[in-house]
Protein backbone atom coordinates (compact mmCIF):
# COMPACT_ATOMS: atom_id res chain seq x y z
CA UNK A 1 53.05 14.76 -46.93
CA UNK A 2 49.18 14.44 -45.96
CA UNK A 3 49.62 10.76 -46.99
CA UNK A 4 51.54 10.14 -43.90
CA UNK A 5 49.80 7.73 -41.60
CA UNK A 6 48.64 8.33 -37.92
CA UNK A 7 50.89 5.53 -36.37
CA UNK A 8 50.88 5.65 -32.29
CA UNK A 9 53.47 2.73 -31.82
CA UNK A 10 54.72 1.53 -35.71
CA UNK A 11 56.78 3.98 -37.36
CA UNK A 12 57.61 1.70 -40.22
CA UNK A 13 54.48 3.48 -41.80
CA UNK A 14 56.51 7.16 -41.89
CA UNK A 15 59.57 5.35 -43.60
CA UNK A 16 58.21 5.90 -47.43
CA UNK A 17 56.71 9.41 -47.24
CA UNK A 18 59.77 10.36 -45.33
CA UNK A 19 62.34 8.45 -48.00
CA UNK A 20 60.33 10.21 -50.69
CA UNK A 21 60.80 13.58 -48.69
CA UNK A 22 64.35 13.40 -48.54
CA UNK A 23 64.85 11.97 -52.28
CA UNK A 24 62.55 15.03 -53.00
CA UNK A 25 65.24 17.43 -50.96
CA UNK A 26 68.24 15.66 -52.04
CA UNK A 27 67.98 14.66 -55.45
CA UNK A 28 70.38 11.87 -57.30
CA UNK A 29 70.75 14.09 -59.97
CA UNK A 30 72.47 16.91 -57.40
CA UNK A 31 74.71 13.83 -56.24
CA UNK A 32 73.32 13.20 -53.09
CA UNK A 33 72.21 9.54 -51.80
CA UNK A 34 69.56 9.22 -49.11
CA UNK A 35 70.50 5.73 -47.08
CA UNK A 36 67.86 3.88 -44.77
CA UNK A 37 70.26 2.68 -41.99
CA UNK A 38 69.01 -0.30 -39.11
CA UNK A 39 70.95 -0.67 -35.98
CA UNK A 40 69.76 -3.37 -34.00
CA UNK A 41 69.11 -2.98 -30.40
CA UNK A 42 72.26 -3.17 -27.78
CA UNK A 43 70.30 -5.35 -25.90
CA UNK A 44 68.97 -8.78 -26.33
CA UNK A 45 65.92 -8.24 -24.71
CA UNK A 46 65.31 -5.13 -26.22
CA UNK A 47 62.89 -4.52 -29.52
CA UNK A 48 63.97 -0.82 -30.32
CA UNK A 49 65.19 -0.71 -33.49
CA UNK A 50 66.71 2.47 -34.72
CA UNK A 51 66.26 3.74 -38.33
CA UNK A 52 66.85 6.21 -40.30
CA UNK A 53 67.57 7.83 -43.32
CA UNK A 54 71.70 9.01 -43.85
CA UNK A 55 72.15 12.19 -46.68
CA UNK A 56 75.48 11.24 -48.03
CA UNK A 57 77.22 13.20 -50.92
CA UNK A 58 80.33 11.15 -52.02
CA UNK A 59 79.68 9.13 -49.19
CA UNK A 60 79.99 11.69 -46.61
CA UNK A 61 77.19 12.32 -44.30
CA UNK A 62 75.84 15.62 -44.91
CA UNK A 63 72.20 15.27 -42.73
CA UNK A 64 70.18 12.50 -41.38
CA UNK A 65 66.84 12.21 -40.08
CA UNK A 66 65.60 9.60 -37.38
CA UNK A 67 62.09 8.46 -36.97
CA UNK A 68 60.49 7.34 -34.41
CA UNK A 69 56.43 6.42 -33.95
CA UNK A 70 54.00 9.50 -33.00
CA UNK A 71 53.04 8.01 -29.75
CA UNK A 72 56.42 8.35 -28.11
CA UNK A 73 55.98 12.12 -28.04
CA UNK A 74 53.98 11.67 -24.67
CA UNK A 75 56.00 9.31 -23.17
CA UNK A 76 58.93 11.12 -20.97
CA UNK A 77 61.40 7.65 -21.23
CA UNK A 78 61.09 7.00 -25.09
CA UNK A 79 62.01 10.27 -25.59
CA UNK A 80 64.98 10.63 -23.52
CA UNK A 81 66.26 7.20 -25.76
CA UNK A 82 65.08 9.24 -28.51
CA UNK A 83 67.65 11.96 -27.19
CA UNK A 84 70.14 9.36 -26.82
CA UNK A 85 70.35 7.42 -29.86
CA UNK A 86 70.63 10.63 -31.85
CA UNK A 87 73.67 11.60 -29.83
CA UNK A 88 75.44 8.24 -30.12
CA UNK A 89 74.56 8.55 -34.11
CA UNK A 90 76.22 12.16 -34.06
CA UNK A 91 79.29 10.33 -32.58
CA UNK A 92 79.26 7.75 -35.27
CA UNK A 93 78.97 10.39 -37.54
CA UNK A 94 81.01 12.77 -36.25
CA UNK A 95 84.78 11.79 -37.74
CA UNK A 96 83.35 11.60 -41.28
CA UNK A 97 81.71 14.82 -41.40
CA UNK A 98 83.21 16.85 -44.15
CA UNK A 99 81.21 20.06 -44.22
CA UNK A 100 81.14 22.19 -41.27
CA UNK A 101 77.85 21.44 -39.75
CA UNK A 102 76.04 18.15 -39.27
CA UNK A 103 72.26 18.65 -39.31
CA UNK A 104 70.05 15.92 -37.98
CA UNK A 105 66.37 15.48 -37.23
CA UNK A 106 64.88 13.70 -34.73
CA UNK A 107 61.26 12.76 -36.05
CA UNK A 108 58.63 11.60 -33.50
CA UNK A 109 55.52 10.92 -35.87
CA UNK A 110 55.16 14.60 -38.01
CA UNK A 111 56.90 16.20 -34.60
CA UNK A 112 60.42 17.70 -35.62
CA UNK A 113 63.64 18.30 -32.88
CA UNK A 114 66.38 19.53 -34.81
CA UNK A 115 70.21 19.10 -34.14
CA UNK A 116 72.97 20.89 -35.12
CA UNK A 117 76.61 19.37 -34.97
CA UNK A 118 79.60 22.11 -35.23
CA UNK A 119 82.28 20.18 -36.62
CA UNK A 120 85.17 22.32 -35.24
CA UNK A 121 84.21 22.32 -32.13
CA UNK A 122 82.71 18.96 -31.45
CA UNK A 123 79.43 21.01 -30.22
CA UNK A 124 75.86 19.66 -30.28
CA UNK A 125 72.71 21.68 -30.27
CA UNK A 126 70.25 20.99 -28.04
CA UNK A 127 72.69 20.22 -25.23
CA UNK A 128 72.16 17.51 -22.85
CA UNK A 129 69.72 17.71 -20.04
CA UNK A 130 72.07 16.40 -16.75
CA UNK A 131 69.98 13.56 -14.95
CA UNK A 132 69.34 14.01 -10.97
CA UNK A 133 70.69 10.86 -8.38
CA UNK A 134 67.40 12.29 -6.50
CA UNK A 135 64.63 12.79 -8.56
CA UNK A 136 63.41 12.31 -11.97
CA UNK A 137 64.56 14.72 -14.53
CA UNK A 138 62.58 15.26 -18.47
CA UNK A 139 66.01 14.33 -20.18
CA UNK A 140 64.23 15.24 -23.64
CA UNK A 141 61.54 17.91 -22.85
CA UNK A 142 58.76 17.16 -25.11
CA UNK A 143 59.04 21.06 -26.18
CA UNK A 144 62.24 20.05 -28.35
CA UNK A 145 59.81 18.69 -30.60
CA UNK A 146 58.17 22.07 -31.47
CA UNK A 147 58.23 21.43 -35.39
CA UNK A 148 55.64 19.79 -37.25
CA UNK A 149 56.30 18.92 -40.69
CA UNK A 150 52.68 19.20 -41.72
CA UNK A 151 52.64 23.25 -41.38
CA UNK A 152 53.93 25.60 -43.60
CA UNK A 153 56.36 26.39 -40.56
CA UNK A 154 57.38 22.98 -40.33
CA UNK A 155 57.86 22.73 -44.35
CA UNK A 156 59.40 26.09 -44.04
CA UNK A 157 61.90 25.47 -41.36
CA UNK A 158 62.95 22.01 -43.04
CA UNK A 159 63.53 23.71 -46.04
CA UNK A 160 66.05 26.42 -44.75
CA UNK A 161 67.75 23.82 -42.98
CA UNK A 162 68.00 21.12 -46.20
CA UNK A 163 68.97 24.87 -47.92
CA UNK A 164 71.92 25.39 -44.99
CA UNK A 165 73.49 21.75 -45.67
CA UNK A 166 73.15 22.07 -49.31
CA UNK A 167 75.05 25.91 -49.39
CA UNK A 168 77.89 24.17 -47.43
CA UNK A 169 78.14 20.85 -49.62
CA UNK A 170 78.51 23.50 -52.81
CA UNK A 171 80.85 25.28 -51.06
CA UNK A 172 83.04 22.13 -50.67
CA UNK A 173 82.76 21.35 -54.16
């Protein structure tokens, strides 16, 4: 992944190394599909597009990942949408999930938060920050993003999770 590029505001350059990544992790040949997915903004004035890339194994999401440019790490508001738009795609998600646990990562640049989605209870790891009527509140503290995929601890932690997803879509058969 060194061939990933040091994009402050464009994340469309992260789109191929991360495509290959997951095509790498999820290979046709073990059934799985990896799906770039584009939801425009909600509003009109808005440019914040949301992509990213939807696991599927017969056409049930199994794990996405959602990237986002490296220079929103800093910023306290484009995280918190950050925070946001992965919850709303863990709703979206969340009535076609077949295996037990819906793994998602949030990637900010080479920064990793990961998210964990427990079907059978409908619970999602990291929980919500509450907001304040009184003062400013971090809504996605920039430590969430503790991971980088560029380490061997940031390989290594990808890996066990891509492992987790994969034990439970054999175990579904």
């Amino acid at each position: 992944m060194s061939a990933l590029p040091h994009g402050e505001f464009d994340e469309s350059g992260y789109y191929g190394p991360y495509n290959g990544l997951l095509n790498d992790l999820f290979p046709k040949q073990e059934h799985y599909m990896v799906v770039p997915l584009y939801r425009r903004p909600t509003q009109l004035t808005s440019v914040d597009f949301t992509t990213i890339f939807l696991v599927q194994q017969q056409k049930h999401p199994v794990f996405f990942i959602k990237i986002k440019p490296a220079g929103h790490i800093n910023n306290t508001a484009p995280r918190a949408l950050t925070d946001k738009q992965m919850r709303e795609r863990f709703e979206d998600l969340g009535d076609r999930v077949e295996i037990p646990i819906l793994h998602g990562v949030s990637a900010i640049g080479t920064k990793f938060c990961f998210y964990k989605y427990t079907k059978a209870t409908r619970a999602l790891e990291p929980g919500r920050i509450p907001g304040s009527s009184r003062m400013v509140v971090d809504a996605a503290s920039i430590n969430r993003w503790n991971v980088d995929i560029l380490t061997p601890q940031g390989e290594q932690r990808l890996r066990e999770v891509v492992g987790n997803v994969k034990g439970m879509c054999t175990q579904m058969g």
